[in-house]
C-alpha atoms as a PDB file:
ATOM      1  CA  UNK A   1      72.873  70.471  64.967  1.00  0.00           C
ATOM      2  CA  UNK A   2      74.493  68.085  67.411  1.00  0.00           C
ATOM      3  CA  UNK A   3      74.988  65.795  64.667  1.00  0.00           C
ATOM      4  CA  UNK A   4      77.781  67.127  61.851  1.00  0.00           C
ATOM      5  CA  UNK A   5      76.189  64.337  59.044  1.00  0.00           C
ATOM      6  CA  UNK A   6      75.358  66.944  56.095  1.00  0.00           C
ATOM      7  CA  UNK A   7      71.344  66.629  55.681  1.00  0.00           C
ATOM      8  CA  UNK A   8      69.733  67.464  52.344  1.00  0.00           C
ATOM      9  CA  UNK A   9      70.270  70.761  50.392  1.00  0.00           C
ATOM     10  CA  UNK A  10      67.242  72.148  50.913  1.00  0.00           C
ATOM     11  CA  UNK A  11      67.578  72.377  54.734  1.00  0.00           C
ATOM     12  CA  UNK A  12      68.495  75.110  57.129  1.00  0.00           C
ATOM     13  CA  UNK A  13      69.310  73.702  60.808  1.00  0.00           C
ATOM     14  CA  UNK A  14      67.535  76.069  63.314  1.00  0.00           C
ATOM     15  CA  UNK A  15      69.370  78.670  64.734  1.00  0.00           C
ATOM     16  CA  UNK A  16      68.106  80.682  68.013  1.00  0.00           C
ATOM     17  CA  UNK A  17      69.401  84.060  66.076  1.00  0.00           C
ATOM     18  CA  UNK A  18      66.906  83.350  63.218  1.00  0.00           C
ATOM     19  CA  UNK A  19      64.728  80.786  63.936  1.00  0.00           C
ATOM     20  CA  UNK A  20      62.181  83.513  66.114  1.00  0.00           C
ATOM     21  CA  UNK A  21      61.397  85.344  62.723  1.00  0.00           C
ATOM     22  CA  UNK A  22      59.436  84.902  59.613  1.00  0.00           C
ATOM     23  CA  UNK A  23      57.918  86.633  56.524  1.00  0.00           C
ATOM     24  CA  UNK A  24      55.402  87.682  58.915  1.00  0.00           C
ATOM     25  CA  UNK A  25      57.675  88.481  61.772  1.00  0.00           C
ATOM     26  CA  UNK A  26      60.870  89.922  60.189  1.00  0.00           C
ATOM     27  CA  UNK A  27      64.068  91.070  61.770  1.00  0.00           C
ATOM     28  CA  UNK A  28      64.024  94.808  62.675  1.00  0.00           C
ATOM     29  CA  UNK A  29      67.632  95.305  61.299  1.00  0.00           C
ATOM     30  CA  UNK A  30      66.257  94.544  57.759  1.00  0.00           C
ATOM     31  CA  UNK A  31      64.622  98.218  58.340  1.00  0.00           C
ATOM     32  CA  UNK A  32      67.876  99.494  59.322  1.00  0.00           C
ATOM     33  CA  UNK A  33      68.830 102.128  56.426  1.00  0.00           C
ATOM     34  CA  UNK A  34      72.416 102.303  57.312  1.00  0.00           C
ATOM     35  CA  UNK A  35      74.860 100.414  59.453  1.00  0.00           C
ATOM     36  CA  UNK A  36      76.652 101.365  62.600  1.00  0.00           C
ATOM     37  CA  UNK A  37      79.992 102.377  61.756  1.00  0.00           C
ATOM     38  CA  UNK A  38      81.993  98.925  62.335  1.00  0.00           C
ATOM     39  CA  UNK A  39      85.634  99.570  64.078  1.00  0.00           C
ATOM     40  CA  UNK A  40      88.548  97.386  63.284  1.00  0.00           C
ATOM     41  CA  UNK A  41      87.150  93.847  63.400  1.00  0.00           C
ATOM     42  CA  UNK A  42      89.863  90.485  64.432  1.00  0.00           C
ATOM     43  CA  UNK A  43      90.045  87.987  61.763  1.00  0.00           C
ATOM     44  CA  UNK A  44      87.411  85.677  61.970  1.00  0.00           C
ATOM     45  CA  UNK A  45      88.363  81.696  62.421  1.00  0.00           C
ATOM     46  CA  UNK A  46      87.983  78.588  61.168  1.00  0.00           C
ATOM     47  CA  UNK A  47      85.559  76.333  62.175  1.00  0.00           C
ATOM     48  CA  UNK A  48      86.557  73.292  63.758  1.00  0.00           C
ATOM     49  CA  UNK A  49      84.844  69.359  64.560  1.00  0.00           C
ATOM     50  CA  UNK A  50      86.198  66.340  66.319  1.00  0.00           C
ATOM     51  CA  UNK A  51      89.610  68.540  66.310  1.00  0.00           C
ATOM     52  CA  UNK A  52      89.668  68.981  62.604  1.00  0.00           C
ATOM     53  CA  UNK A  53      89.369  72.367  60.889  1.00  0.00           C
ATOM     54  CA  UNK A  54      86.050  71.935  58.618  1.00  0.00           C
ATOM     55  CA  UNK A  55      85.971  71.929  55.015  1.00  0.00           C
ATOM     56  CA  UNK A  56      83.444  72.690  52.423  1.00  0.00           C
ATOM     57  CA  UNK A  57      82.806  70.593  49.309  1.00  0.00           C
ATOM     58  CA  UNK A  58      85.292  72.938  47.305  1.00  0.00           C
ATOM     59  CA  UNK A  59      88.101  72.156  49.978  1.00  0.00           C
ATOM     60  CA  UNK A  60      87.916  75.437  51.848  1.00  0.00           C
ATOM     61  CA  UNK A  61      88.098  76.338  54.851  1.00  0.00           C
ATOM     62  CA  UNK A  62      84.445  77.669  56.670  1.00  0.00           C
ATOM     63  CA  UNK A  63      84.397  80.293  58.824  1.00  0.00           C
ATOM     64  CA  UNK A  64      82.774  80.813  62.274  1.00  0.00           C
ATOM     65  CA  UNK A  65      79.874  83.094  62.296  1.00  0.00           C
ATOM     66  CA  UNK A  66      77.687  82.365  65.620  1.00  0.00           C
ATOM     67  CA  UNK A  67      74.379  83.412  64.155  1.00  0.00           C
ATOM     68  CA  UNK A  68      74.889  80.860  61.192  1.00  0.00           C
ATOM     69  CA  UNK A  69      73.175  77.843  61.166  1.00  0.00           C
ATOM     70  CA  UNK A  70      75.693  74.482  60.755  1.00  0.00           C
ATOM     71  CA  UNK A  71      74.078  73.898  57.339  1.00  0.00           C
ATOM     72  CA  UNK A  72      71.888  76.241  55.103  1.00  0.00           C
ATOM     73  CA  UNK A  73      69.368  75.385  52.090  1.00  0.00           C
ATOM     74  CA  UNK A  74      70.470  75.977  48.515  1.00  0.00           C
ATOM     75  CA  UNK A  75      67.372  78.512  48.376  1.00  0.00           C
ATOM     76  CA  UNK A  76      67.369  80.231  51.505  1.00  0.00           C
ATOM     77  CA  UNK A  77      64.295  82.565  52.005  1.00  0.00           C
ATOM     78  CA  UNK A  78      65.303  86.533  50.582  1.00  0.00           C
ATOM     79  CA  UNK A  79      64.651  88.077  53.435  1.00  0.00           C
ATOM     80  CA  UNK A  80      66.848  85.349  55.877  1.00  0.00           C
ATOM     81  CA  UNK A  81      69.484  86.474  53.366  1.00  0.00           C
ATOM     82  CA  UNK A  82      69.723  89.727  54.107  1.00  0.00           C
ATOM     83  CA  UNK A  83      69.461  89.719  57.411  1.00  0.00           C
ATOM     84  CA  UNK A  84      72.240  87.196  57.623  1.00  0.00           C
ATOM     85  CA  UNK A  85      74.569  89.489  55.037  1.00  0.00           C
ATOM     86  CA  UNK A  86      73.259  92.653  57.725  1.00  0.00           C
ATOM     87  CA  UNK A  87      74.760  90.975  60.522  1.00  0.00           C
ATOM     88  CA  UNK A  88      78.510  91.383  60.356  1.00  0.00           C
ATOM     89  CA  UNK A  89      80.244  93.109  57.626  1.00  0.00           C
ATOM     90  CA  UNK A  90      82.722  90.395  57.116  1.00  0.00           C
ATOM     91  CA  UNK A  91      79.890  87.973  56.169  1.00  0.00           C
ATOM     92  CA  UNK A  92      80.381  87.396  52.205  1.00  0.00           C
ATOM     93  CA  UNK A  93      78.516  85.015  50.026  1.00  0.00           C
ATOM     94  CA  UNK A  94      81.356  82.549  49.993  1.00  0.00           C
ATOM     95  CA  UNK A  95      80.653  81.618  54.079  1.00  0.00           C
ATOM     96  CA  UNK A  96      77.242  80.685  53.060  1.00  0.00           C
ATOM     97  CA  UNK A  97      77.481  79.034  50.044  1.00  0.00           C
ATOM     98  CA  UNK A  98      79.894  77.134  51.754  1.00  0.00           C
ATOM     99  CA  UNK A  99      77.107  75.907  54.674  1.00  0.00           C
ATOM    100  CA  UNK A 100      75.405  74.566  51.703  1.00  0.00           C
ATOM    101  CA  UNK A 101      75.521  70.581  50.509  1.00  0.00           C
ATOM    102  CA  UNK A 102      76.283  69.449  47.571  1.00  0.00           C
ATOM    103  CA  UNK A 103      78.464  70.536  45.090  1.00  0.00           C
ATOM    104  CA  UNK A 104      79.258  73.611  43.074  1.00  0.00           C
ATOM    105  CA  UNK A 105      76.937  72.671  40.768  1.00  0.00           C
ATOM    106  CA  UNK A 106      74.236  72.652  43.179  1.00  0.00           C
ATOM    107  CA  UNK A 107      74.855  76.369  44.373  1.00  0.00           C
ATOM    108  CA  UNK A 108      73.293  79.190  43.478  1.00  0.00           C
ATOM    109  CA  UNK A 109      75.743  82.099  41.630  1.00  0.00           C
ATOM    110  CA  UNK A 110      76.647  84.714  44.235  1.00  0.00           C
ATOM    111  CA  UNK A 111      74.633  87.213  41.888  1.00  0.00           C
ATOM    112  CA  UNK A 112      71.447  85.087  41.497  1.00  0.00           C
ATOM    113  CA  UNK A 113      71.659  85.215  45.187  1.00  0.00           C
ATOM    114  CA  UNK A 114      71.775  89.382  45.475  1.00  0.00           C
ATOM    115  CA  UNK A 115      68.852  89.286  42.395  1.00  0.00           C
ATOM    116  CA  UNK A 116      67.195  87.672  45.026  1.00  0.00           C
ATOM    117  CA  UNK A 117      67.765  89.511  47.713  1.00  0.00           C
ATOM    118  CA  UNK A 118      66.808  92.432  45.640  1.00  0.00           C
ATOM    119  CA  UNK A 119      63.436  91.745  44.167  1.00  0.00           C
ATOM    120  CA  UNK A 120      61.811  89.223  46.680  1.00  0.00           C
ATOM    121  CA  UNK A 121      62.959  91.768  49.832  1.00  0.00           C
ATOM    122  CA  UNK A 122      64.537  95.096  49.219  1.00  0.00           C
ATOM    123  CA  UNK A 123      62.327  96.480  46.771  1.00  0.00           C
ATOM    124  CA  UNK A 124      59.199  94.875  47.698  1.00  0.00           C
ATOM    125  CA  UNK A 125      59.823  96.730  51.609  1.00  0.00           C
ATOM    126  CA  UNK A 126      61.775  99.617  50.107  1.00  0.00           C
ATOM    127  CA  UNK A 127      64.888  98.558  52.028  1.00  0.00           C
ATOM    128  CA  UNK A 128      68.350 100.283  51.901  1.00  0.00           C
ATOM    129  CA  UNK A 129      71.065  98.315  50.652  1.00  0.00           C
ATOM    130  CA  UNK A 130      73.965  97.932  52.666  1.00  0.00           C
ATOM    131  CA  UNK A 131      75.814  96.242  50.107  1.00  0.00           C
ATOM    132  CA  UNK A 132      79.848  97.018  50.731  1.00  0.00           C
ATOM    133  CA  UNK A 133      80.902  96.935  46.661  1.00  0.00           C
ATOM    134  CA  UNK A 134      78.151  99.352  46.171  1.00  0.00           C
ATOM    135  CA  UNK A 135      79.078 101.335  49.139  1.00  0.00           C
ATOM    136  CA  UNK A 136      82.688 101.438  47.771  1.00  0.00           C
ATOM    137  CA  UNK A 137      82.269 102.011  43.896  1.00  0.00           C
ATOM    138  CA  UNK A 138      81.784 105.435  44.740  1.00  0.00           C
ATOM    139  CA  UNK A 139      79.131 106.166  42.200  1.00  0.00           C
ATOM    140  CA  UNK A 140      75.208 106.947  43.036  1.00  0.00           C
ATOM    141  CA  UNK A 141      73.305 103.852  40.798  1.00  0.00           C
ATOM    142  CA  UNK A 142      69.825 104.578  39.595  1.00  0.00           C
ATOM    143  CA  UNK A 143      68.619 101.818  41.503  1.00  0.00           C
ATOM    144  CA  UNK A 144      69.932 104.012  45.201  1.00  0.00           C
ATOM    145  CA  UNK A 145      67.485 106.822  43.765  1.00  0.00           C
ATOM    146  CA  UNK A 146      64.899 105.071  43.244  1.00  0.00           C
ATOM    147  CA  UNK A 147      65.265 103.717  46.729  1.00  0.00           C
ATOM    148  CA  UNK A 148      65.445 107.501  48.342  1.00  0.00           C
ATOM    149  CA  UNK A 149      62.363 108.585  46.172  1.00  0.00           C
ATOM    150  CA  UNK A 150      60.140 106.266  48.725  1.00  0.00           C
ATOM    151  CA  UNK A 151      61.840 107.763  51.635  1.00  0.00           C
ATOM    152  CA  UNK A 152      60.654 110.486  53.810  1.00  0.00           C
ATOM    153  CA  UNK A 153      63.083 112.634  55.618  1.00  0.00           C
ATOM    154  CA  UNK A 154      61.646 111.731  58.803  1.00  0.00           C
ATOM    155  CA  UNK A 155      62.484 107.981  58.139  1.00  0.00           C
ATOM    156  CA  UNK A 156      66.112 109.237  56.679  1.00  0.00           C
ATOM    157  CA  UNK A 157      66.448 111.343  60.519  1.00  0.00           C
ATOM    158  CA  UNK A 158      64.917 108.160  62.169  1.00  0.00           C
ATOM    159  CA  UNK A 159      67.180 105.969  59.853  1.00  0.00           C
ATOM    160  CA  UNK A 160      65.044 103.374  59.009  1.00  0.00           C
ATOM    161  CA  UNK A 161      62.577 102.141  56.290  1.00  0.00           C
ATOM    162  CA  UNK A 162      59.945 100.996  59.016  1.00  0.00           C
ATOM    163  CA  UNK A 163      56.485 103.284  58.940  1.00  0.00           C
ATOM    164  CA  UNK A 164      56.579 106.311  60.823  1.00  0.00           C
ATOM    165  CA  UNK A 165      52.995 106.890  62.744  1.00  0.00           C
ATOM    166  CA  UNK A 166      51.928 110.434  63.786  1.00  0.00           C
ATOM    167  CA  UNK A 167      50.416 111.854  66.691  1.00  0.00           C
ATOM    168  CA  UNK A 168      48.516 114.943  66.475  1.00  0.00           C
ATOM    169  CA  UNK A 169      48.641 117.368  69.205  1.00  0.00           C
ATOM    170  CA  UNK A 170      45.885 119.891  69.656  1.00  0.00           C
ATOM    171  CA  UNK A 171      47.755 122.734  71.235  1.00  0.00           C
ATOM    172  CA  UNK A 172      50.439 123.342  68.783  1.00  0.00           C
ATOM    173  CA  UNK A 173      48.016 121.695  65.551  1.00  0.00           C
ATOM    174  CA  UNK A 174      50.978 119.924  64.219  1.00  0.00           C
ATOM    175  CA  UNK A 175      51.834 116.063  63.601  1.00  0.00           C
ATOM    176  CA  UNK A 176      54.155 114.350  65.809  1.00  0.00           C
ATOM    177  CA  UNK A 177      56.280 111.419  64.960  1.00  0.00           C
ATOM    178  CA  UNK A 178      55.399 108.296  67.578  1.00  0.00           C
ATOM    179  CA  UNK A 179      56.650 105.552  66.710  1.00  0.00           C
ATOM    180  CA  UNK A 180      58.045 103.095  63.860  1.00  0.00           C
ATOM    181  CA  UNK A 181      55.626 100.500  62.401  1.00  0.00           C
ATOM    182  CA  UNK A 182      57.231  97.647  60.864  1.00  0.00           C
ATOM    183  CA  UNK A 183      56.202  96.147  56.983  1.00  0.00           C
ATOM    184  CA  UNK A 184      56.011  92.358  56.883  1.00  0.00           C
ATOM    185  CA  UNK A 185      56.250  90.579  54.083  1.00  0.00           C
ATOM    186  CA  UNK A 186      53.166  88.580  53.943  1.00  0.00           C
ATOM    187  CA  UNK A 187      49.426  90.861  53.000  1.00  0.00           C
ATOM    188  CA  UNK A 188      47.411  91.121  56.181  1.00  0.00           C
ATOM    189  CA  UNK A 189      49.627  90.131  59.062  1.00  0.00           C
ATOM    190  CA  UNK A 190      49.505  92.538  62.317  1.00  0.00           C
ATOM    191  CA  UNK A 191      52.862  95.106  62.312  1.00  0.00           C
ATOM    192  CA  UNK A 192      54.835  95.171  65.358  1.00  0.00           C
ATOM    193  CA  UNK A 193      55.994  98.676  66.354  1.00  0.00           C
ATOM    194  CA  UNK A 194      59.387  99.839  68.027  1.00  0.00           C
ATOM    195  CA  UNK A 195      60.551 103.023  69.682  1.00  0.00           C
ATOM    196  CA  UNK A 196      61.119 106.001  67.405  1.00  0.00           C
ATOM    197  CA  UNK A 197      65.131 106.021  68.430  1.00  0.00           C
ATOM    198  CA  UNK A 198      65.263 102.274  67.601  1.00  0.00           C
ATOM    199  CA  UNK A 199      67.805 102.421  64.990  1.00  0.00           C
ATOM    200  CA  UNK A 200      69.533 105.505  66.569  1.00  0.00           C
ATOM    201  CA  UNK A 201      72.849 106.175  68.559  1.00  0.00           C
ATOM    202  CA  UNK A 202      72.202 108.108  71.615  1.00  0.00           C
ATOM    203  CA  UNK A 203      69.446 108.962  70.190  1.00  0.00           C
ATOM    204  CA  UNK A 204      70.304 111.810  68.293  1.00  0.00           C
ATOM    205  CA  UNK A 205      68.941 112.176  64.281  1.00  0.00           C
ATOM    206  CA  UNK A 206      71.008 109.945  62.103  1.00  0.00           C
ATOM    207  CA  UNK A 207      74.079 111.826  59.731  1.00  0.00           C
ATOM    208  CA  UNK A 208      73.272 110.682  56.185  1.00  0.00           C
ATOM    209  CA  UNK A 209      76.662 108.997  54.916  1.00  0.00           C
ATOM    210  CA  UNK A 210      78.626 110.755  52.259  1.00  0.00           C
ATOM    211  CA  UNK A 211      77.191 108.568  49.690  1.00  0.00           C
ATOM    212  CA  UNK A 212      73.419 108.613  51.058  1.00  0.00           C
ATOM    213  CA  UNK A 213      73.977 112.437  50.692  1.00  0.00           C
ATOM    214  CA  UNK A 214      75.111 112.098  46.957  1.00  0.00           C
ATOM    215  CA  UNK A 215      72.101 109.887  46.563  1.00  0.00           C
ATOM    216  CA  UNK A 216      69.488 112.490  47.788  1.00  0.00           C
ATOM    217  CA  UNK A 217      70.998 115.253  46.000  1.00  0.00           C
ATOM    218  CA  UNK A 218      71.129 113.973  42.887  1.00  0.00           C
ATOM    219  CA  UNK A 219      67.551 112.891  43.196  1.00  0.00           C
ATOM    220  CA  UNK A 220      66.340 116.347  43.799  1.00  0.00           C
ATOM    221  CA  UNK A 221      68.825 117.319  41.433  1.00  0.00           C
ATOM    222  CA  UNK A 222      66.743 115.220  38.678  1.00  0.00           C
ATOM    223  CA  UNK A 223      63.452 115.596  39.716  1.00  0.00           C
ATOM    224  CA  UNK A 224      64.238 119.662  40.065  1.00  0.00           C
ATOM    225  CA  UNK A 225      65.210 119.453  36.180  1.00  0.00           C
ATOM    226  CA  UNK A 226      62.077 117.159  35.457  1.00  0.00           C
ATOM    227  CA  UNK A 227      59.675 119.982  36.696  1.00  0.00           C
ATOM    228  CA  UNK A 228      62.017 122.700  34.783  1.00  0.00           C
ATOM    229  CA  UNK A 229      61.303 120.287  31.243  1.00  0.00           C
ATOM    230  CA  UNK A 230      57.503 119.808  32.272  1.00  0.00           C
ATOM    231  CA  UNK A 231      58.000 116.595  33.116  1.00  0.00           C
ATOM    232  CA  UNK A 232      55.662 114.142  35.760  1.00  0.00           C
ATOM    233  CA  UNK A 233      59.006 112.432  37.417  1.00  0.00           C
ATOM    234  CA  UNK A 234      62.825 112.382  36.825  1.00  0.00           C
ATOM    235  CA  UNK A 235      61.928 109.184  35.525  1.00  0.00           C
ATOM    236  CA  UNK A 236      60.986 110.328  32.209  1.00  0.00           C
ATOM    237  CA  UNK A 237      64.368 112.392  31.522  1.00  0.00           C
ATOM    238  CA  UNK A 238      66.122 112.028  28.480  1.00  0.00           C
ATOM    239  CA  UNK A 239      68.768 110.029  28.579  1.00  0.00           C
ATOM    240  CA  UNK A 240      70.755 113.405  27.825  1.00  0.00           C
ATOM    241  CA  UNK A 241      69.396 114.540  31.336  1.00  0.00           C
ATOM    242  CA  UNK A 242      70.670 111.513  33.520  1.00  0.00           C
ATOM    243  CA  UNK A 243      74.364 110.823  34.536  1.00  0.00           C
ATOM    244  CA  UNK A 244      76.532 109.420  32.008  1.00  0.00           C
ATOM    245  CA  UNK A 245      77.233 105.940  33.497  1.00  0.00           C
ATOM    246  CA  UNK A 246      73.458 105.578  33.876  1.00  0.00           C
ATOM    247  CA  UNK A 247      73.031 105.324  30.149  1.00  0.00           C
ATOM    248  CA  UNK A 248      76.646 103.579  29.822  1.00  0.00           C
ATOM    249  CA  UNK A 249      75.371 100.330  32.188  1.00  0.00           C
ATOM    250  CA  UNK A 250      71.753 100.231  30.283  1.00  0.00           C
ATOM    251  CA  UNK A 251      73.806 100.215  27.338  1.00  0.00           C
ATOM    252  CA  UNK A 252      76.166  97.308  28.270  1.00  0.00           C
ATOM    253  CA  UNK A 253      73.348  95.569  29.795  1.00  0.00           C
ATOM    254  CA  UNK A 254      71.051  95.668  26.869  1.00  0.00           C
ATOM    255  CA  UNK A 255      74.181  94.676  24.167  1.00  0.00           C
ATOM    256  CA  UNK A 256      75.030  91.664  26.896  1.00  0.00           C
ATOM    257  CA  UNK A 257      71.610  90.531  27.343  1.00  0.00           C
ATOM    258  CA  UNK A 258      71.466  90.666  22.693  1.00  0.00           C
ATOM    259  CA  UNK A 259      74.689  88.541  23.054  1.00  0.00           C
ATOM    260  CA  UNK A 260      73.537  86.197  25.316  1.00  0.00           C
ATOM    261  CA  UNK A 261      70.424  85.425  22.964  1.00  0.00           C
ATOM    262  CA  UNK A 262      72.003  85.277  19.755  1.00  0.00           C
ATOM    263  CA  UNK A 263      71.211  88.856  18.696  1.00  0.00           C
ATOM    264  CA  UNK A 264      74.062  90.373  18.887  1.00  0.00           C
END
């Protein structure tokens, strides 16, 4: 905006990074399972108007991003969320929240913000989350296998969540992968395709991170010991079966959510 006078919270100034995209057109990256491995990035720095480093309504300081828009709804759309968060690593919820008008009160928590990221996006599209606290805890969630379960290991190679379509070739009878057929969000709407090596560097297969590897094995380590029990899915393990700090966060979830209800 070439004018800096905040407009109302629910609007998001257009933005030529974003503005070409929609629930029905969304960004590739959003199909991107993992990142490109970011070198050492400079500091990022303030913003500044009419000479004047700008504030938000907290009294801090916002930081430049050039594919954020000047000002940003209190409810930005789910999937506009995470393709901002995609887009550097340095992005956090704070630079964001801190586009917004109003006050604090009229923000959204940073983790009502990931919920939403979570069920209105990722899971709907089986998206990967790139998430760097999740990344750096170290431990493999049950939410990051039930992710891989929907994956094939041509989209892992590939790395991306996008369709893969087939061609078949005659000589050798097999199936071919072709190309990559994105999901929109909205029932109906036309895919766009991309190249197979889209989301690859130099076109070679993607390397699974350390953690992505964790992830897969222990889902075939629990679906392995699902068919050993007789089970349909690793899903219905005992709670014996599953890793400890599974049970341990259902636990403390359940006893928080009996607290916060007057049950407890």
């Amino acid at each position: 905006m070439s004018n800096t006078e905040p407009p109302s919270n629910d609007h998001t100034c257009p933005h030529p990074y974003h503005s070409g995209y929609s629930p029905d057109n969304l960004p590739p990256l959003l199909f991107q399972i993992e990142p490109r491995r970011s070198q050492n990035l400079p500091v990022i720095p303030h913003l500044v108007e009419n000479g004047v480093v700008v504030k938000d309504s907290e009294g801090v300081e916002i930081r430049i991003f050039s594919f954020l828009p000047r000002y940003i709804t209190t409810r930005p759309a789910a999937w506009l969320l995470e393709f901002w968060m995609r887009s550097d690593p340095r992005l956090t919820y704070r630079d964001i929240k801190a586009r917004m008008v109003g006050g604090r009160r009229d923000k959204p928590m940073e983790n009502a913000l990931n919920m939403r990221r979570e069920r209105d996006v990722r899971a709907p599209l089986a998206l990967s989350c790139w998430s760097t606290r999740r990344t750096a805890s170290g431990r493999v969630s049950r939410i990051d296998v039930e992710r891989v379960e929907k994956w094939t290991l041509d989209q892992i190679a590939y790395n991306t969540t996008m369709d893969i379509e087939y061609r078949f070739d005659v000589q050798s009878g097999r199936f071919y992968p072709l190309r990559l057929r994105s999901k929109p969000l909205t029932p109906g709407v036309a895919p766009r395709f991309y190249p197979l090596t889209y989301f690859l560097d130099g076109g070679r297969p993607h390397q699974p991170s350390r953690r992505l590897q964790a992830t897969i094995q222990t889902y075939h380590r629990l679906e392995s010991r699902a068919l050993d029990l007789g089970l349909r899915s690793w899903r219905d393990l005992p709670d014996q079966e599953l890793p400890a700090s599974w049970v341990t966060h259902r636990n403390n979830a359940r006893a928080a959510s009996a607290a916060r209800h007057g049950r407890a």
